[in-house]
PDB file of N, CA and C in Angstrom:
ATOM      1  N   UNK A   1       0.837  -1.185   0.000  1.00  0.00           N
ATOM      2  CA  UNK A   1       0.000   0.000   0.000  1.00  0.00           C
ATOM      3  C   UNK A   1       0.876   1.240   0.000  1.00  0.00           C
ATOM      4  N   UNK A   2       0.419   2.035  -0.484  1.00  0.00           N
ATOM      5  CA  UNK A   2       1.085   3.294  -0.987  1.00  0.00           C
ATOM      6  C   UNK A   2       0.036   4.713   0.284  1.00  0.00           C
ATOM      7  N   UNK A   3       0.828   5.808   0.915  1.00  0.00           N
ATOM      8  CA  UNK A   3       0.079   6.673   0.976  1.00  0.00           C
ATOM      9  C   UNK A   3       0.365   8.085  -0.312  1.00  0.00           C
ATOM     10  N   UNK A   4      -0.664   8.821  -0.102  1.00  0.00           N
ATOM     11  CA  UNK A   4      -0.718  10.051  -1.104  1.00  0.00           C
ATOM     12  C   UNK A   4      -1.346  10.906  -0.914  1.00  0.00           C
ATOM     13  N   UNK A   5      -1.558  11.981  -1.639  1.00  0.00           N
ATOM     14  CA  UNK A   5      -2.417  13.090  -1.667  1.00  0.00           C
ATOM     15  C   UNK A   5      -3.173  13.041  -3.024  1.00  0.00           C
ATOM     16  N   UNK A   6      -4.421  13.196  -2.886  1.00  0.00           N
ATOM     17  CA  UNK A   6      -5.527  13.631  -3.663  1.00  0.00           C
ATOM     18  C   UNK A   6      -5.193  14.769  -4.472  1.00  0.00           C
ATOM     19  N   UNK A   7      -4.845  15.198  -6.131  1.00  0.00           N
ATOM     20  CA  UNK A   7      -4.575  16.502  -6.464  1.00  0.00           C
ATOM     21  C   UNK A   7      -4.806  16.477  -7.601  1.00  0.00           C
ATOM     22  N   UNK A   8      -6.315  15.681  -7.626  1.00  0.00           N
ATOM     23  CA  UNK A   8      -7.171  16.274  -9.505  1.00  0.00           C
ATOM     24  C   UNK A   8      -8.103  14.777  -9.150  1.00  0.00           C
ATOM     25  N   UNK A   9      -8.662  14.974 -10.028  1.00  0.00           N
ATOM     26  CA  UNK A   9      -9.657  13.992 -11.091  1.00  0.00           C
ATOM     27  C   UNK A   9      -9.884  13.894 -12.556  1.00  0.00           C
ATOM     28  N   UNK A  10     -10.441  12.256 -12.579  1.00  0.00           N
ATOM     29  CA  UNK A  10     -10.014  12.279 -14.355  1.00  0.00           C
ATOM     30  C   UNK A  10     -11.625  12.225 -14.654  1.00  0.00           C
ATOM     31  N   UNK A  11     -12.175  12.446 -15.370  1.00  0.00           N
ATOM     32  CA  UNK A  11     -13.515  12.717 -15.885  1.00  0.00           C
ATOM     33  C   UNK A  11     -13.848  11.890 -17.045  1.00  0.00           C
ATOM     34  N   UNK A  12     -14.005  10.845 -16.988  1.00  0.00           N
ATOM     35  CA  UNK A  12     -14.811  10.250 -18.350  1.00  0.00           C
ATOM     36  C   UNK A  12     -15.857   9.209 -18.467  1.00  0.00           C
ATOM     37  N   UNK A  13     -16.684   9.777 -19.177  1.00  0.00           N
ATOM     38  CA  UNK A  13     -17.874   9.838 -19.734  1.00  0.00           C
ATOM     39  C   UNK A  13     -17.805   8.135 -20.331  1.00  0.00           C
ATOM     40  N   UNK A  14     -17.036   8.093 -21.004  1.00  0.00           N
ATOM     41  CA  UNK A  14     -16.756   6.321 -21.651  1.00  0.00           C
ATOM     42  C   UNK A  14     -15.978   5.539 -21.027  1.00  0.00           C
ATOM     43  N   UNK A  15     -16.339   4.606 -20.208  1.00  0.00           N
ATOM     44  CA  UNK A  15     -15.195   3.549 -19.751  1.00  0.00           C
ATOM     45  C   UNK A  15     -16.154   2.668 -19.556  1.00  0.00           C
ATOM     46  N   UNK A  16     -15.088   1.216 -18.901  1.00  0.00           N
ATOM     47  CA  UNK A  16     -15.749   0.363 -18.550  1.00  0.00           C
ATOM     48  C   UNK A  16     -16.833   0.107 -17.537  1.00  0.00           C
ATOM     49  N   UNK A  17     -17.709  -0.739 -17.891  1.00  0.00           N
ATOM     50  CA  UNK A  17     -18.898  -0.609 -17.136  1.00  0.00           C
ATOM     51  C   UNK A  17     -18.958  -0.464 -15.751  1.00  0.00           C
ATOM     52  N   UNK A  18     -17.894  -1.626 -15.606  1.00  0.00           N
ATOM     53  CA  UNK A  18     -17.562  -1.775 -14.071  1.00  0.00           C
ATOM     54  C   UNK A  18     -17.098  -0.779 -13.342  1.00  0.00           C
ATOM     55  N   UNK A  19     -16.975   0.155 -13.789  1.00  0.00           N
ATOM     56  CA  UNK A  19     -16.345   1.661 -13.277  1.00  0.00           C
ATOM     57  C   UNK A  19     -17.339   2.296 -13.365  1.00  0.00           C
ATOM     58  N   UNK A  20     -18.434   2.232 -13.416  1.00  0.00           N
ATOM     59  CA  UNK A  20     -19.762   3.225 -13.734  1.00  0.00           C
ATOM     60  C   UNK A  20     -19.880   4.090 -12.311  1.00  0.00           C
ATOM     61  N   UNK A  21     -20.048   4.936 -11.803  1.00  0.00           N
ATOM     62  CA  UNK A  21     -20.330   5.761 -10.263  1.00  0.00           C
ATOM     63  C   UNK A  21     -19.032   5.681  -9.317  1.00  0.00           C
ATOM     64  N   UNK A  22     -18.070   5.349 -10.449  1.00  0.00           N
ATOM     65  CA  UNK A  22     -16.560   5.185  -9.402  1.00  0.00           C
ATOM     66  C   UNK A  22     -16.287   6.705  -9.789  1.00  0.00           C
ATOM     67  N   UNK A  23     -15.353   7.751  -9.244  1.00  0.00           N
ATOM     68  CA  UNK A  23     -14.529   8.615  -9.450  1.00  0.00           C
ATOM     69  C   UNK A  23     -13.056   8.275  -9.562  1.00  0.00           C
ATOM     70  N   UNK A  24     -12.629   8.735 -10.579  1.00  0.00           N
ATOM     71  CA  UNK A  24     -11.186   8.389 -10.821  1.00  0.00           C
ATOM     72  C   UNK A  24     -10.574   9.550 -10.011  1.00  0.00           C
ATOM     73  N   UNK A  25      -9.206   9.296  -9.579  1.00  0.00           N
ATOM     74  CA  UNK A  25      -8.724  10.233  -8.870  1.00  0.00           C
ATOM     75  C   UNK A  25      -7.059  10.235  -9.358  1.00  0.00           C
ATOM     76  N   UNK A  26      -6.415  11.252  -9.193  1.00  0.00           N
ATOM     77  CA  UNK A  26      -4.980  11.763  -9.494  1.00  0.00           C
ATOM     78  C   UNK A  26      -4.620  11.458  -8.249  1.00  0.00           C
ATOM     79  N   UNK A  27      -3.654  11.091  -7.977  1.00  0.00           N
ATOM     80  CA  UNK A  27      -2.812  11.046  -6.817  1.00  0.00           C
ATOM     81  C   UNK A  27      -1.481  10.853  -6.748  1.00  0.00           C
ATOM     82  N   UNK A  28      -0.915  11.633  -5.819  1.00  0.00           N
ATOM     83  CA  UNK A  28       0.464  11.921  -6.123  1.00  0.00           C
ATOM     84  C   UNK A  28       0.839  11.137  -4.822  1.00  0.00           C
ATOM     85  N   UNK A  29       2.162  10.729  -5.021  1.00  0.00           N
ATOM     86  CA  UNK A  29       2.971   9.698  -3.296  1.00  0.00           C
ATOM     87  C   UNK A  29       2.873  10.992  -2.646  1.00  0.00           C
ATOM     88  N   UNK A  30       3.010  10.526  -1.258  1.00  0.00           N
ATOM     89  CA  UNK A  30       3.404  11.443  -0.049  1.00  0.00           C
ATOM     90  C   UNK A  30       4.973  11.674   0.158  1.00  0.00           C
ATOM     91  N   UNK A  31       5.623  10.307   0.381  1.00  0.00           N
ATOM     92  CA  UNK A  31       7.026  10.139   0.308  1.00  0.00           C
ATOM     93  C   UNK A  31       7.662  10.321  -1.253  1.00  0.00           C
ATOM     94  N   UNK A  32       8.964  10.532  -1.207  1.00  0.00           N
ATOM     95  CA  UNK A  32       9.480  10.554  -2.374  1.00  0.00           C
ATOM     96  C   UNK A  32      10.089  11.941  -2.720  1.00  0.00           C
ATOM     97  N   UNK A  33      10.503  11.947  -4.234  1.00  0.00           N
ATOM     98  CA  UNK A  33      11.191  13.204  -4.668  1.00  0.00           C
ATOM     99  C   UNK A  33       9.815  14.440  -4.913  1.00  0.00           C
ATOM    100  N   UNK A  34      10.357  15.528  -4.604  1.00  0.00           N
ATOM    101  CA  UNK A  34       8.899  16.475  -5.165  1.00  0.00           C
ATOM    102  C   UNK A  34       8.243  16.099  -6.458  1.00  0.00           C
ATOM    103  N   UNK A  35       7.091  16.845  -6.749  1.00  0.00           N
ATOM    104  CA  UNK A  35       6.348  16.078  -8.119  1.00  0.00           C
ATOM    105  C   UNK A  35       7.306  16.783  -9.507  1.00  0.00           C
ATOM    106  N   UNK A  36       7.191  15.749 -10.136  1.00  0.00           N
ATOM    107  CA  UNK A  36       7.968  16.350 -11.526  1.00  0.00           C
ATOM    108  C   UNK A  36       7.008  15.675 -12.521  1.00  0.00           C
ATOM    109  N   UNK A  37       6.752  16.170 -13.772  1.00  0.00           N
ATOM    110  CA  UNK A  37       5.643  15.983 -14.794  1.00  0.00           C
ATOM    111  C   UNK A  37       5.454  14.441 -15.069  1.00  0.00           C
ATOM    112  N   UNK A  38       4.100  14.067 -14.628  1.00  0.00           N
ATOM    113  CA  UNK A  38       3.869  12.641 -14.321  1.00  0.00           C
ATOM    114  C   UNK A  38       4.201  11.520 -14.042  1.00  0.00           C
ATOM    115  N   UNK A  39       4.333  12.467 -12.604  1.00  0.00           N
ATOM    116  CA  UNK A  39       4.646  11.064 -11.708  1.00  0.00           C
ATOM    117  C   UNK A  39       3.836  11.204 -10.849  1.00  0.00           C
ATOM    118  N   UNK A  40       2.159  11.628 -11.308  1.00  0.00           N
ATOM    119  CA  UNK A  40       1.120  11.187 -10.547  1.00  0.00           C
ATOM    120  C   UNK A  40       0.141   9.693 -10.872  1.00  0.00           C
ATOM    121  N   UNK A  41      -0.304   9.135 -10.638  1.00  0.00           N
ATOM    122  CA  UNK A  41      -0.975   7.913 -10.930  1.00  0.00           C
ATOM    123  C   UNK A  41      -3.137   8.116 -10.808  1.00  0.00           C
ATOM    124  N   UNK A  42      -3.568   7.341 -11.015  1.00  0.00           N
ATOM    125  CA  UNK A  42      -4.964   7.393 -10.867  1.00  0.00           C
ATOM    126  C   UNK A  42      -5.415   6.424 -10.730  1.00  0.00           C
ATOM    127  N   UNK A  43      -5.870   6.137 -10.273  1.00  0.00           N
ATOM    128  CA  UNK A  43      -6.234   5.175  -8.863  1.00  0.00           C
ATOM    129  C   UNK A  43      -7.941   6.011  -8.301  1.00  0.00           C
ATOM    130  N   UNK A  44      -8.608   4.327  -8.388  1.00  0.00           N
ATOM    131  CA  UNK A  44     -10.469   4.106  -8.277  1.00  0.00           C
ATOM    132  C   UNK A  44     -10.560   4.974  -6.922  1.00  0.00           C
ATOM    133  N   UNK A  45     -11.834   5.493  -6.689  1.00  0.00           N
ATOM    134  CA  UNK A  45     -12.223   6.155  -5.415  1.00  0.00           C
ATOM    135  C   UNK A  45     -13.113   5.039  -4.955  1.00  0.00           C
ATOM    136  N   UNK A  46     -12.632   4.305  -3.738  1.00  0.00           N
ATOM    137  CA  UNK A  46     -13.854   3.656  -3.015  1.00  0.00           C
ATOM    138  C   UNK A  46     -13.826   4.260  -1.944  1.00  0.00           C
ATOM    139  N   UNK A  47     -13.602   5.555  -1.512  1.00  0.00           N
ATOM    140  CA  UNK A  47     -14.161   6.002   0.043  1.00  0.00           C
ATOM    141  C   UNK A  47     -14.630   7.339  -0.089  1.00  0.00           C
ATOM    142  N   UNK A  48     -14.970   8.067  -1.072  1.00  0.00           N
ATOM    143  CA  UNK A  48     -15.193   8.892  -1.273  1.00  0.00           C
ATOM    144  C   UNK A  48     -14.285  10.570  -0.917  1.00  0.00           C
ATOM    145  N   UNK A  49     -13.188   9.650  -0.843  1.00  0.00           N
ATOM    146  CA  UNK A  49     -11.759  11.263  -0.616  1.00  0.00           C
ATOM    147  C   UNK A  49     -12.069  12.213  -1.934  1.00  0.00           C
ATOM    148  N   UNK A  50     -11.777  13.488  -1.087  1.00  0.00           N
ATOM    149  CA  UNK A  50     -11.968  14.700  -2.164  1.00  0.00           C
ATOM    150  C   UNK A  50      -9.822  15.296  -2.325  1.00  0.00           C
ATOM    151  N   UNK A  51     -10.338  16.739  -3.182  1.00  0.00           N
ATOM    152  CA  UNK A  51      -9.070  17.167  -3.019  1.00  0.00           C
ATOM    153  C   UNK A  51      -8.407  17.305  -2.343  1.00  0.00           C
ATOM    154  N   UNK A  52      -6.920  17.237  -1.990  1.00  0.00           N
ATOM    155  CA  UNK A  52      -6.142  17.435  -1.105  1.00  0.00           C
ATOM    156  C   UNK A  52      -5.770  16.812   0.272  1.00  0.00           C
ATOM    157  N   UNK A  53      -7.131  15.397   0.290  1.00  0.00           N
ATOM    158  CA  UNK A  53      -7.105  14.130   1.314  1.00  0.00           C
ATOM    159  C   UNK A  53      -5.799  13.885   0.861  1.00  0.00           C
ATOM    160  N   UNK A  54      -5.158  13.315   2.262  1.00  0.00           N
ATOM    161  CA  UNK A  54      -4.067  12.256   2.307  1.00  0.00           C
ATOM    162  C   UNK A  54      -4.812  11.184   2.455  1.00  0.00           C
ATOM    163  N   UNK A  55      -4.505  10.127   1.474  1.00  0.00           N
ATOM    164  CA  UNK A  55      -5.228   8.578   1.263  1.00  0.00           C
ATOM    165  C   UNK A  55      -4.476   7.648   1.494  1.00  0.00           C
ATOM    166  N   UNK A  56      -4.618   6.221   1.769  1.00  0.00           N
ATOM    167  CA  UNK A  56      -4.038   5.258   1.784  1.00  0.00           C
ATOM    168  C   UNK A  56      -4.375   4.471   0.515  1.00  0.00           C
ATOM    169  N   UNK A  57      -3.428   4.058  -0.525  1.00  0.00           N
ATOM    170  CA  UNK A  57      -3.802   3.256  -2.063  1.00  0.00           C
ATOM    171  C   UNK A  57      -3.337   1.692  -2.215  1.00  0.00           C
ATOM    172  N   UNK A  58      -4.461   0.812  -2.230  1.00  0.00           N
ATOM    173  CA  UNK A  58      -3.826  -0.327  -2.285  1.00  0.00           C
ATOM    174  C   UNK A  58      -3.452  -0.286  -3.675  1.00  0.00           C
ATOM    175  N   UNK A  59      -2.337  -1.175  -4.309  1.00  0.00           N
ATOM    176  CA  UNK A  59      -2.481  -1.489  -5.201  1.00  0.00           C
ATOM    177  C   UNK A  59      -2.132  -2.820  -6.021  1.00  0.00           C
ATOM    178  N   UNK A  60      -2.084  -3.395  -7.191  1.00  0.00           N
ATOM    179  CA  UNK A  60      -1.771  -4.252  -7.714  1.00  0.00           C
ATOM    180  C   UNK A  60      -2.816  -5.434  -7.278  1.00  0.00           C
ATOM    181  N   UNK A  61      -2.458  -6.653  -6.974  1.00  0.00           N
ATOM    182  CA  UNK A  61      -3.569  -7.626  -6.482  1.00  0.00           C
ATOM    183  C   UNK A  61      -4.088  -7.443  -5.459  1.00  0.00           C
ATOM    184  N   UNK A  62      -3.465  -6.217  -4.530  1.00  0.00           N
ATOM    185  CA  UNK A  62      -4.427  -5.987  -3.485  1.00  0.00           C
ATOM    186  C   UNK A  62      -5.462  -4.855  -3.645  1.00  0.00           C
ATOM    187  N   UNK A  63      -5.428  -4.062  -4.945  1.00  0.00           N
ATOM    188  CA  UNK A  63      -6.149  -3.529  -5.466  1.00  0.00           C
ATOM    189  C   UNK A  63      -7.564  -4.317  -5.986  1.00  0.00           C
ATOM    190  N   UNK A  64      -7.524  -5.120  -6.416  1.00  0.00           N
ATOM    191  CA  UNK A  64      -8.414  -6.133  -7.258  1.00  0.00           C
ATOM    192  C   UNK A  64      -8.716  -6.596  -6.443  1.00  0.00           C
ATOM    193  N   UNK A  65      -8.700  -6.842  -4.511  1.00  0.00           N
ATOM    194  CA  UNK A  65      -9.580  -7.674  -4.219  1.00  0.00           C
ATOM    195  C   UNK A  65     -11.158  -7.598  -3.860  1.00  0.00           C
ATOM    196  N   UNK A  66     -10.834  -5.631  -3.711  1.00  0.00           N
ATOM    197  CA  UNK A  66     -12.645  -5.118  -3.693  1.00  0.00           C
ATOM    198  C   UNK A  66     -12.953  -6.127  -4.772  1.00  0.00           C
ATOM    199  N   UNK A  67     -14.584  -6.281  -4.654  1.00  0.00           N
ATOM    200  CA  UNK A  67     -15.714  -6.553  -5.627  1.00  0.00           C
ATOM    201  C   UNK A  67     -16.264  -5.340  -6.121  1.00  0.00           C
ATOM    202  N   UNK A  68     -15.991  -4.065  -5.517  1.00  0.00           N
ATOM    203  CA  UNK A  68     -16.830  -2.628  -5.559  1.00  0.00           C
ATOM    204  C   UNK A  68     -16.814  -2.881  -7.364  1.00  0.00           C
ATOM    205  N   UNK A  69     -15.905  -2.570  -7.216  1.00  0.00           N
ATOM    206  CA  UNK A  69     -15.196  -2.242  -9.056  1.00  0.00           C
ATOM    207  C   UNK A  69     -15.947  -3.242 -10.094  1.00  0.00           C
ATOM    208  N   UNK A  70     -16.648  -4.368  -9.585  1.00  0.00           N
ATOM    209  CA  UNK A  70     -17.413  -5.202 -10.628  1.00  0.00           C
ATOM    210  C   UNK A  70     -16.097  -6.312 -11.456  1.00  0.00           C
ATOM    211  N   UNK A  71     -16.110  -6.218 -12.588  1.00  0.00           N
ATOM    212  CA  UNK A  71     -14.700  -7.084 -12.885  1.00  0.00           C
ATOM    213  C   UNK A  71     -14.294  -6.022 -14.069  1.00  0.00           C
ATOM    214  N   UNK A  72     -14.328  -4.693 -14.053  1.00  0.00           N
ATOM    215  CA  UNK A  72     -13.064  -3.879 -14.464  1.00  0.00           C
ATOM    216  C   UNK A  72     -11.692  -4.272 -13.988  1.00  0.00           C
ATOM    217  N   UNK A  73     -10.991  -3.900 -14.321  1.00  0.00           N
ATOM    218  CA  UNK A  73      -9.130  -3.873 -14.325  1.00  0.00           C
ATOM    219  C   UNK A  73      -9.077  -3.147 -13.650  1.00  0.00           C
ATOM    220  N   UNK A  74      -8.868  -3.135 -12.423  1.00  0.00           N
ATOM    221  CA  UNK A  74      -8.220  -1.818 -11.508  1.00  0.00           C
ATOM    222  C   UNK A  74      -6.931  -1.974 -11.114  1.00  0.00           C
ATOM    223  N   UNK A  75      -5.905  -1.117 -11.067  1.00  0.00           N
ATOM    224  CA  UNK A  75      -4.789  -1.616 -10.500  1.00  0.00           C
ATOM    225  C   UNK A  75      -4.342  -0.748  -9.208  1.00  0.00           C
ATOM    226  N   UNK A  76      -4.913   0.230  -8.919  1.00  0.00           N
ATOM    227  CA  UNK A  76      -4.708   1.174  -7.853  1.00  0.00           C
ATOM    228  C   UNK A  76      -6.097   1.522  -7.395  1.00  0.00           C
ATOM    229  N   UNK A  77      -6.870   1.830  -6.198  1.00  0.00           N
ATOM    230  CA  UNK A  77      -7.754   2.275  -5.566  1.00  0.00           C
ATOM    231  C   UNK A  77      -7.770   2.649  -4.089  1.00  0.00           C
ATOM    232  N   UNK A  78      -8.501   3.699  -4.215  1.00  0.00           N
ATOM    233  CA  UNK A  78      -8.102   4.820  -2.841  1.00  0.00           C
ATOM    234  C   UNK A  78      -8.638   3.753  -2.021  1.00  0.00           C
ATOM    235  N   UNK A  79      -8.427   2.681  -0.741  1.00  0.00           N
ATOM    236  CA  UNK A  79      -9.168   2.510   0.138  1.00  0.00           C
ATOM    237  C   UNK A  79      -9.186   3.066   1.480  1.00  0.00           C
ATOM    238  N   UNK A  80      -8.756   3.764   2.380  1.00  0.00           N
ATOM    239  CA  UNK A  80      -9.003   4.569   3.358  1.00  0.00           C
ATOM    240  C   UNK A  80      -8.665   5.715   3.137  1.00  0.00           C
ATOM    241  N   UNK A  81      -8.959   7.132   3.598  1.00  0.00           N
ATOM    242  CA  UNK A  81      -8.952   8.428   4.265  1.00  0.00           C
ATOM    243  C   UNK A  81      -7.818   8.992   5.656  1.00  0.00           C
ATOM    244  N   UNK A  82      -7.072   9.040   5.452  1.00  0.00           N
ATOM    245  CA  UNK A  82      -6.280   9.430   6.495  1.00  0.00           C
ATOM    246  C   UNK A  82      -6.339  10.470   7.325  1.00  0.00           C
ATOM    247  N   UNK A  83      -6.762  10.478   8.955  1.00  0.00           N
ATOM    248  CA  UNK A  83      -6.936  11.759   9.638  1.00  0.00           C
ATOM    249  C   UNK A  83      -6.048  11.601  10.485  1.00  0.00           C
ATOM    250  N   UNK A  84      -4.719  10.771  10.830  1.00  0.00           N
ATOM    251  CA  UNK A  84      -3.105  11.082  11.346  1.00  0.00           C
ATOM    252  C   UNK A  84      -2.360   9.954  10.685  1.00  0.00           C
ATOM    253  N   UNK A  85      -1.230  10.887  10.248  1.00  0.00           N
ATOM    254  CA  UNK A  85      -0.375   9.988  10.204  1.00  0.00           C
ATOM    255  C   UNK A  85       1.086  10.181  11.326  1.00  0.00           C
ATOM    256  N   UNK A  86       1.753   9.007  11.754  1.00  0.00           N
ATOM    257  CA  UNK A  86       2.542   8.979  12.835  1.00  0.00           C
ATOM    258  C   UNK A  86       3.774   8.481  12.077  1.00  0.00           C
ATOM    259  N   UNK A  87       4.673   9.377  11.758  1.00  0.00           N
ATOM    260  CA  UNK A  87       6.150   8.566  11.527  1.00  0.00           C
ATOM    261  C   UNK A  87       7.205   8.993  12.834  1.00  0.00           C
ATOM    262  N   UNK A  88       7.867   7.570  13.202  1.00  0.00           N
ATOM    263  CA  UNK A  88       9.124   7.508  14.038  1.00  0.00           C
ATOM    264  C   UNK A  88       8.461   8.529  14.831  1.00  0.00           C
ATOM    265  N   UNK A  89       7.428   8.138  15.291  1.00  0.00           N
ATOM    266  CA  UNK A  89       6.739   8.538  16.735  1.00  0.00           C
ATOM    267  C   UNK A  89       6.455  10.053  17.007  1.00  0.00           C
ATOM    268  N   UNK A  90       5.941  10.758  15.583  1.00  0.00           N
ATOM    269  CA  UNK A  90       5.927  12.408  15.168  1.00  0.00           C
ATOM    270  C   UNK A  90       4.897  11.927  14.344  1.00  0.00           C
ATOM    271  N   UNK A  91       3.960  13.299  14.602  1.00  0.00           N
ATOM    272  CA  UNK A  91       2.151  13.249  13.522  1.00  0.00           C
ATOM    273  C   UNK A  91       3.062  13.821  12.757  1.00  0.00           C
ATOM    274  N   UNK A  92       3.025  13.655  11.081  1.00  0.00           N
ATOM    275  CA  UNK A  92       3.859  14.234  10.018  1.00  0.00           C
ATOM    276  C   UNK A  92       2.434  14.920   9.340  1.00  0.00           C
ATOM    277  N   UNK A  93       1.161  14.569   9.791  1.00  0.00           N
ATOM    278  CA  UNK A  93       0.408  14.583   8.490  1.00  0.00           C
ATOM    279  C   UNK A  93      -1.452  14.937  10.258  1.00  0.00           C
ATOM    280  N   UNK A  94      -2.068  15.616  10.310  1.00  0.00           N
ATOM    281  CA  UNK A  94      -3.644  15.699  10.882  1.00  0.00           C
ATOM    282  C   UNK A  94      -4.198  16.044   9.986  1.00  0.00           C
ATOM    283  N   UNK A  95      -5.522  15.628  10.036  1.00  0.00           N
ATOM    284  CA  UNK A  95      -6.816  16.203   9.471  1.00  0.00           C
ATOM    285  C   UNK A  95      -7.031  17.673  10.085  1.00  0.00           C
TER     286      UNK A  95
END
C-alpha cells in the first residue's frame, strides 16, 4: 500500500462498465522526490476522498480484491482516508 495526496480527477464519460459511479482520482505519493511531470498515478475512489485528502492506495492484487469495481481492471484504488499519520513517533500529516 502506498500513501498520497488527492490533487485532480479524471472525468470520463466512456469507460468500462464496471467503473460506472466510481470517481477516478490523481494522486500523487506522499514520500518521495517532489512532483515532476507525471509522476502522478490514478487510482479508483472507493471512500469517497476529495481534493487534497491524504489517502491510503492499495495497489496491484491488493487492489483487485474489492468486488466494488465489478470485474473492471483496476490496479490502484483509494481505500481509506487518512486523519493522522505517525512517523518515528511524530504526527507528520492531521486532518
Amino acid at each position: 500500500m502506498r500513501l498520497g495526496t488527492v490533487v485532480g480527477q479524471v472525468v470520463s464519460t466512456a469507460k468500462e462498465p464496471g467503473l460506472s459511479g466510481f470517481t477516478l482520482l490523481l494522486i500523487e505519493d506522499l514520500d518521495g522526490p517532489p512532483a515532476e511531470a507525471g509522476s502522478v498515478y490514478v487510482a479508483i475512489d472507493l471512500v469517497g476522498a476529495g481534493d487534497g485528502e491524504v489517502v491510503l492506495v492499495a495497489t496491484g492484487s491488493g487492489a483487485r480484491v474489492s468486488q466494488a469495481a465489478g470485474q473492471a481492471s483496476v490496479d490502484s484504488a483509494v481505500v481509506a482516508i487518512a486523519d493522522t499519520v505517525i512517523r518515528r513517533g511524530e504526527i507528520t500529516y492531521s486532518k
